[in-house]
Protein backbone atom coordinates (compact mmCIF):
# COMPACT_ATOMS: atom_id res chain seq x y z
CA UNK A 1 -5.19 -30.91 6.51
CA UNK A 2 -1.71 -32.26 7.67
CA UNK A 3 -0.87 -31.70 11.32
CA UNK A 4 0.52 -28.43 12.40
CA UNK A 5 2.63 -26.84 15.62
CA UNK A 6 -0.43 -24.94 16.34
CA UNK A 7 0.76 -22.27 18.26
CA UNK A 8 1.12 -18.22 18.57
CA UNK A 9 3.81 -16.76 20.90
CA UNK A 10 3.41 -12.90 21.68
CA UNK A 11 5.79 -13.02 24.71
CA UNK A 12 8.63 -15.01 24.42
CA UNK A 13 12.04 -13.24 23.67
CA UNK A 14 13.32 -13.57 20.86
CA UNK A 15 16.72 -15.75 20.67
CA UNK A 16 19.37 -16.45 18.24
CA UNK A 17 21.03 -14.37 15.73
CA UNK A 18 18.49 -12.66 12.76
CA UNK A 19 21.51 -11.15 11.09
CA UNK A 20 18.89 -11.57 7.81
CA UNK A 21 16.15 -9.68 9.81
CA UNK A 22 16.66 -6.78 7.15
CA UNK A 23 17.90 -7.73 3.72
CA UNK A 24 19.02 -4.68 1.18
CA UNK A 25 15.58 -3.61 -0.43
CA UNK A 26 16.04 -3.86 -4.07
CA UNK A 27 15.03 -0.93 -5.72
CA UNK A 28 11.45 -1.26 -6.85
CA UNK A 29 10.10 -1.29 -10.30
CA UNK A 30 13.63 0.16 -11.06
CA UNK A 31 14.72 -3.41 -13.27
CA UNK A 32 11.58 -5.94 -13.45
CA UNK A 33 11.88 -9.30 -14.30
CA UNK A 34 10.11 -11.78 -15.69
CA UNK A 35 8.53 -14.59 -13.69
CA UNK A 36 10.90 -17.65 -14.73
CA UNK A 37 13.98 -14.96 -14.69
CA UNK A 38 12.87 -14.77 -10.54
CA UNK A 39 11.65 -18.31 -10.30
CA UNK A 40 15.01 -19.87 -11.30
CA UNK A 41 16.84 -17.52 -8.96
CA UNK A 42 14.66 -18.66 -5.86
CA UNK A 43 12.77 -22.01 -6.64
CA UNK A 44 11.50 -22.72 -3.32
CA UNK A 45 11.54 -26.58 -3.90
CA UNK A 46 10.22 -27.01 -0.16
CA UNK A 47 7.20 -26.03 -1.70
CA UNK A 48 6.38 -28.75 -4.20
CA UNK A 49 4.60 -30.67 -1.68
CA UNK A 50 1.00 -28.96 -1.19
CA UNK A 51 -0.94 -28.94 2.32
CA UNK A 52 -4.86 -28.23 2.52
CA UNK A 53 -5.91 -24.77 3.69
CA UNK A 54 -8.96 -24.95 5.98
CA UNK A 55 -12.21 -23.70 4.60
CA UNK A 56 -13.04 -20.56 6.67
CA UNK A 57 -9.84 -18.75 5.51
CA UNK A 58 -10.30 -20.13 1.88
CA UNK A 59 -13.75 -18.25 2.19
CA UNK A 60 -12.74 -15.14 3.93
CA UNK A 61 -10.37 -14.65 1.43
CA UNK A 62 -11.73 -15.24 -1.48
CA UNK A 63 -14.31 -12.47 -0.47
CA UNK A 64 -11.69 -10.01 0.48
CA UNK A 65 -9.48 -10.47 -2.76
CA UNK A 66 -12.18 -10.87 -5.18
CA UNK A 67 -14.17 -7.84 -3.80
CA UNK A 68 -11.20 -5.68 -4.10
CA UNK A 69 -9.96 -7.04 -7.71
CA UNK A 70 -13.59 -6.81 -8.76
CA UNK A 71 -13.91 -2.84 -7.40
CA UNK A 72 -10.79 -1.62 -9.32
CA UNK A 73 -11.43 0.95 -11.98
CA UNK A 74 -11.88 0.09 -15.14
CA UNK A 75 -12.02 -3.89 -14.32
CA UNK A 76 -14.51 -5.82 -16.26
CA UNK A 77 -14.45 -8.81 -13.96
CA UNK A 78 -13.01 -10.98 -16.96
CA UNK A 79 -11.74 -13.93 -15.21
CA UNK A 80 -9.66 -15.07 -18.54
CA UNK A 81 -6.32 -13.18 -17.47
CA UNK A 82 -6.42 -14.50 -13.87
CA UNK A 83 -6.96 -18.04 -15.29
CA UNK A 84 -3.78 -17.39 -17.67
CA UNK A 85 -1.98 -16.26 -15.07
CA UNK A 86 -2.91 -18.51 -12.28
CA UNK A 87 -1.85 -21.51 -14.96
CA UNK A 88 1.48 -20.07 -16.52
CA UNK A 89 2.32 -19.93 -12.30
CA UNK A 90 1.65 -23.34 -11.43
CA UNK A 91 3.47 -24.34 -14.63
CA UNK A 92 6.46 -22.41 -14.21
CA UNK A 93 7.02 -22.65 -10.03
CA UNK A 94 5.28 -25.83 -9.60
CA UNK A 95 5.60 -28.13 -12.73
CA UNK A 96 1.94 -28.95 -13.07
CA UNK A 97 -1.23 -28.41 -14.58
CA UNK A 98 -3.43 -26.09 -12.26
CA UNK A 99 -7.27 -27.51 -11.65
CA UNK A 100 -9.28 -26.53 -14.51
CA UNK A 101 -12.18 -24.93 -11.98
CA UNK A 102 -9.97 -23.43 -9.07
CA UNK A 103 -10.26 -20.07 -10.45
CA UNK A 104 -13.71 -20.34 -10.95
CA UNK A 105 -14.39 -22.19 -7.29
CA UNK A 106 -12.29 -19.96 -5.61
CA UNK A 107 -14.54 -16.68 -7.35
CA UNK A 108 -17.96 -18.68 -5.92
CA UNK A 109 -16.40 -20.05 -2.79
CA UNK A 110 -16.99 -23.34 -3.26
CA UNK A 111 -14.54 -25.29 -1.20
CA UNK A 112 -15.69 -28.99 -1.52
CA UNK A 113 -12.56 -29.66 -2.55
CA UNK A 114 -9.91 -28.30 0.01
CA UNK A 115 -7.91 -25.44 -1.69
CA UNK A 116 -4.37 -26.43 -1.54
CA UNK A 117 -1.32 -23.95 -0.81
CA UNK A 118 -0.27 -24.05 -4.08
CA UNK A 119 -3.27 -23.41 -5.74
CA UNK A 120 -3.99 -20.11 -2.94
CA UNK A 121 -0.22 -18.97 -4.03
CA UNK A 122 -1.10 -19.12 -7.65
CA UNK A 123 -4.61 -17.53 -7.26
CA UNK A 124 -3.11 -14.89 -5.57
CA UNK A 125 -0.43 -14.36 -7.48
CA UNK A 126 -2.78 -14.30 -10.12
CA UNK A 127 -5.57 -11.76 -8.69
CA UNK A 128 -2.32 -9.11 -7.20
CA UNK A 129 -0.61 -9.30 -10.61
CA UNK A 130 -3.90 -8.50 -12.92
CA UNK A 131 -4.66 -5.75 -9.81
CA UNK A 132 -1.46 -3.99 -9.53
CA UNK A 133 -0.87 -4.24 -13.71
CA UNK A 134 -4.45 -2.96 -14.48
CA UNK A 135 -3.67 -0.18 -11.74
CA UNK A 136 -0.47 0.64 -13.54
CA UNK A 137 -2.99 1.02 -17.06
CA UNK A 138 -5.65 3.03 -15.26
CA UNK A 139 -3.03 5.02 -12.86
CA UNK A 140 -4.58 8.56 -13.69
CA UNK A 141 -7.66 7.13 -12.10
CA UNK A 142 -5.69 7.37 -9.08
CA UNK A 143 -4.83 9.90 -6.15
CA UNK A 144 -1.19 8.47 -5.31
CA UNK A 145 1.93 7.29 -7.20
CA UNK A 146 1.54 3.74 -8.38
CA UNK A 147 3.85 1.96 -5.33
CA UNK A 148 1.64 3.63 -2.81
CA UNK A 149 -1.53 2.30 -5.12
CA UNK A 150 -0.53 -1.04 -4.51
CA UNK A 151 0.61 -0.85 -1.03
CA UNK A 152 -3.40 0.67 -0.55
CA UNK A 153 -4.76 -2.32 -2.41
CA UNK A 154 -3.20 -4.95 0.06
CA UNK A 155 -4.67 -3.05 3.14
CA UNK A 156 -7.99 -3.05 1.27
CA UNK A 157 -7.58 -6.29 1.31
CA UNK A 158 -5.95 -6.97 4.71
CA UNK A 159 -8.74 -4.89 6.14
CA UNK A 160 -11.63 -6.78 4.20
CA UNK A 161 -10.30 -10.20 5.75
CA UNK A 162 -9.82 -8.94 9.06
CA UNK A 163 -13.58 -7.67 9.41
CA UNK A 164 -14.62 -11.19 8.58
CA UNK A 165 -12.34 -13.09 11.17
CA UNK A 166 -13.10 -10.28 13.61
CA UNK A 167 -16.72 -11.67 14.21
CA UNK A 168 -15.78 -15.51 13.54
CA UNK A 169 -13.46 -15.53 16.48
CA UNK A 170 -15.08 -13.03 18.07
CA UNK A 171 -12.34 -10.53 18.73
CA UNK A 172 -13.07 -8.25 21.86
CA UNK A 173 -10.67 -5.93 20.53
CA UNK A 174 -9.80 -2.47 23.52
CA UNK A 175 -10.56 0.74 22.08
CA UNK A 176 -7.53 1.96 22.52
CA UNK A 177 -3.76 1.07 24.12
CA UNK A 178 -3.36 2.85 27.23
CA UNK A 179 -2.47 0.61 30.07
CA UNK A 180 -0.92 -2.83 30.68
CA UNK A 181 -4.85 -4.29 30.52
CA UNK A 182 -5.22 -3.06 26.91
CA UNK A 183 -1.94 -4.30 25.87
CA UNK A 184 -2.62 -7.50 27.16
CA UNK A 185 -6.18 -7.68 25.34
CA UNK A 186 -4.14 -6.52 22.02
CA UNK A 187 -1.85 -9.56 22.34
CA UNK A 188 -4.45 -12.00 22.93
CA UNK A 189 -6.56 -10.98 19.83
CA UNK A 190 -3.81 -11.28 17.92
CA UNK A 191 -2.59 -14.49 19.26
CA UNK A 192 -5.84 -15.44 18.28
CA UNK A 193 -5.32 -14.52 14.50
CA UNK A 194 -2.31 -15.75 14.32
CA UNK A 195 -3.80 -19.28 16.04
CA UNK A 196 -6.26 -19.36 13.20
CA UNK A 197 -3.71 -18.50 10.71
CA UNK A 198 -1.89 -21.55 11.70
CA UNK A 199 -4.77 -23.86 12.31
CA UNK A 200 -5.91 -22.98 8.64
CA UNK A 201 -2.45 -23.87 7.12
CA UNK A 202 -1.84 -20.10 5.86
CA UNK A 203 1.51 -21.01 8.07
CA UNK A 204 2.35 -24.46 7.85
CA UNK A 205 4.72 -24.39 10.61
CA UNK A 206 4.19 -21.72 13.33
CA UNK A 207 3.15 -17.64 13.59
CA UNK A 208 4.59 -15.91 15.98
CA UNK A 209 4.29 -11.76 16.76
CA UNK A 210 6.63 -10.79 19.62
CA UNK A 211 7.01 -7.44 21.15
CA UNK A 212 10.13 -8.69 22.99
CA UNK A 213 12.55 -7.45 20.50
CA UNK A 214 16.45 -7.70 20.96
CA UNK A 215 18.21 -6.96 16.92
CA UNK A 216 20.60 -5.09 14.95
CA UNK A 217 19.41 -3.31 12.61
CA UNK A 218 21.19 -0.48 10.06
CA UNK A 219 24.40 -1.07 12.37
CA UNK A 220 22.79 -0.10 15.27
CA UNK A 221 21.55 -2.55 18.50
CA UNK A 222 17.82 -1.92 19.68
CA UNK A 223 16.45 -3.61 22.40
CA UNK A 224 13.06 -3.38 23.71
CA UNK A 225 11.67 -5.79 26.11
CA UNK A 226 8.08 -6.28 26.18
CA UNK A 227 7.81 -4.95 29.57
CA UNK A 228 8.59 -1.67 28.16
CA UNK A 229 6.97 -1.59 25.39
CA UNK A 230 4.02 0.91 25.92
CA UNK A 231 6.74 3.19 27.78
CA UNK A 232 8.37 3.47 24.42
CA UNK A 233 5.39 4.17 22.58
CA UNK A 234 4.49 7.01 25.05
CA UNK A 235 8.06 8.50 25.20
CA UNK A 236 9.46 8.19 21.91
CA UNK A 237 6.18 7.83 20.29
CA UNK A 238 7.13 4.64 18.64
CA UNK A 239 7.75 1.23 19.26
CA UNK A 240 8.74 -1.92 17.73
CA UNK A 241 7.89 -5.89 17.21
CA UNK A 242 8.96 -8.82 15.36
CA UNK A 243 6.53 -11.22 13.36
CA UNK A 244 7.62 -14.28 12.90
CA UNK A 245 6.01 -16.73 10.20
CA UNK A 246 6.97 -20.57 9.34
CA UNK A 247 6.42 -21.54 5.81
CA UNK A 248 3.71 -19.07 5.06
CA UNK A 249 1.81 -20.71 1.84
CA UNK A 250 2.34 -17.70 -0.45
CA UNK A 251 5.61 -16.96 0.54
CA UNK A 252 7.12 -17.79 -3.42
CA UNK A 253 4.46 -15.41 -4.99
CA UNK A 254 5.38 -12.76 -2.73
CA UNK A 255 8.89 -13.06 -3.42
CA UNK A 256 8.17 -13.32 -7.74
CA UNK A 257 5.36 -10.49 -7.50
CA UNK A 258 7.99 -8.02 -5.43
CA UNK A 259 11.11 -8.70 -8.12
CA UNK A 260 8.89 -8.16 -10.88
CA UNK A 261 6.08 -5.22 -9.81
CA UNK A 262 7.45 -4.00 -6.46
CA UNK A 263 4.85 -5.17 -4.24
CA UNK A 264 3.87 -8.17 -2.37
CA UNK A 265 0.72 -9.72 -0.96
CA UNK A 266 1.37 -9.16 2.77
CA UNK A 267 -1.87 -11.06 3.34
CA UNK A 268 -1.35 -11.42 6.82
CA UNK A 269 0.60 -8.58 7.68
CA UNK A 270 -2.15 -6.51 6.73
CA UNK A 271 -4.80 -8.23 8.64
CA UNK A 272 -2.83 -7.46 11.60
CA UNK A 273 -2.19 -4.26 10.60
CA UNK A 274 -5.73 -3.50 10.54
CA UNK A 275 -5.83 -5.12 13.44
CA UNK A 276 -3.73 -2.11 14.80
CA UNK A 277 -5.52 0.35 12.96
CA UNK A 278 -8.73 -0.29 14.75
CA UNK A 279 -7.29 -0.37 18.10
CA UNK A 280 -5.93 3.48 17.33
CA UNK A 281 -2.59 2.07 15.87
CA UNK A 282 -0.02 2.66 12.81
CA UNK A 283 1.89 -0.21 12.63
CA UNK A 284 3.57 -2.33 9.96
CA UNK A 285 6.64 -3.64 8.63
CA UNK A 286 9.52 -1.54 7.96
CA UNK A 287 10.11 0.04 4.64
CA UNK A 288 13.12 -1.97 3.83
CA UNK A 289 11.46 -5.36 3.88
CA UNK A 290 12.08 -7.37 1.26
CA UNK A 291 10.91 -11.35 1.82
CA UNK A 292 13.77 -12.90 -0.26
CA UNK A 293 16.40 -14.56 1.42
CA UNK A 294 14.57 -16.08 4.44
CA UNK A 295 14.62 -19.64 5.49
CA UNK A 296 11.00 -20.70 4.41
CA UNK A 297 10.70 -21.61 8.13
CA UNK A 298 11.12 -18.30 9.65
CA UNK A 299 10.61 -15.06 7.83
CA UNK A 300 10.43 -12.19 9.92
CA UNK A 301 9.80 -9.37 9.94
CA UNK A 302 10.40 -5.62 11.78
CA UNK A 303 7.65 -3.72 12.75
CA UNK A 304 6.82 0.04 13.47
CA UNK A 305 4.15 0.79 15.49
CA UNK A 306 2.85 4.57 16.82
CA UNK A 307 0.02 6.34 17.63
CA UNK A 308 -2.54 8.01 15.17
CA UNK A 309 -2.29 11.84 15.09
């Protein structure tokens, strides 16, 4: 694995401008596109060279995607469409042949090979796209509109991954946020996600979640130092954070799967989220999040957090 600024700030203020912090959202599903239409429009050559992801997330992963992908109704576990799929990708965004057993290594977890970031973008590319098109075949199988479907899908799988890092870096997580002692256990745990994140080259550059927040956002200034943070929860029953991720290795599918079905991965946003969720928590990014546009060195993102009714 090639060396990485392993490193996971949760308290330094934020500095500079992040006039991109929140791009127009497109309007979902409203005009899809096809994958070379979005591909050409955002080629993310800074990509082409691959990096090794370590072998515990390769693992966890595969377990939490392929459990959820396998669980769907009406899915016959045919791997033959995510093969398709996962080649067509590397052909079109990379301009190679995929490994003729990644699909198949990534299913059984064998990792003897390191899995590379391209091949984890394709595979999930792959997996998310047969998901959320099978979902949009079977939708009267479902409770909710298709968009929320898929949004449910990623926090199945968010939450799947976070149980399994929970006990491998033995996360002493509090059991619930009510003085500056709990806050300060919630941001170690996740600095600790967020170090193994890094160390495991799901970020090749740097994580970063910061509850130091100084932005602009819909024309008006917010500022919320971290020092204040739980007063804003209690008072205004919300509050806010940035997350802040360098060259996360899926960030092209993400992009091509949200111009062309609405909805990305947000594999580690929603292993925070859970995160949240189990510390008594809503939290996530905000609606209007859309990852195009962002230097592949720092996407971030906004975040709304509150307290469960």
């Amino acid at each position: 694995m090639i060396a990485k600024k392993a490193w996971f700030v949760t308290v330094v203020a934020l500095s500079g401008c992040l006039a991109a912090l929140a791009p127009a959202a497109v309007e979902r599903l409203s005009l899809q596109k096809t994958l070379s239409q979005v591909v050409a429009e955002n080629p993310y050559t800074e990509y082409a060279e691959w990096w090794a992801l370590g072998e515990e997330f390769s693992r966890f992963m595969s377990q939490a995607i392929v459990s959820e992908w396998s669980a769907l109704p009406g899915q016959d576990g045919d791997l033959d469409e995510v093969k398709s799929l996962a080649s067509e990708y590397v052909r079109t965004v990379y301009h190679r042949e995929v490994r003729a057993s990644v699909v198949d290594d990534f299913v059984e977890r064998k990792f003897t090979q390191p899995l590379q970031s391209g091949e984890f973008d394709a595979l999930s590319y792959a997996f998310f796209r047969s998901a959320f098109e099978l979902m949009k075949l079977r939708i009267d199988r479902y409770d909710h509109p298709l968009d929320e479907e898929q949004r449910l899908f990623t926090k199945r799988v968010g939450s799947r991954f976070f149980g399994r890092i929970e006990g491998h870096l033995g996360l002493d997580l509090p059991s619930g946020l009510v003085d500056e002692a709990s806050f300060a256990t919630l941001r170690e745990c996740i600095g600790k996600v967020g170090e193994f994140l890094n160390e495991q080259g799901y970020c090749r550059d740097h994580v970063a979640f910061r509850f130091d927040v100084d932005v602009t956002r819909q024309g008006k200034k917010l500022v919320q130092p971290q020092s204040r943070f739980l007063e804003s929860l209690e008072r205004d029953g919300e509050a806010y954070a940035l997350y802040e991720m360098g060259y996360p290795a899926i960030l092209p599918s993400a992009v091509y799967l949200f111009h062309t079905l609405g909805e990305a991965q947000h594999h580690s946003s929603r292993t925070i989220e859970e995160l949240f969720d189990r510390v008594g928590l809503s939290a996530r990014e905000s609606a209007d999040f859309d990852p195009t546009g962002y230097p592949s060195d720092m996407v971030v993102e906004f975040w709304e957090i509150s307290k469960k009714p």
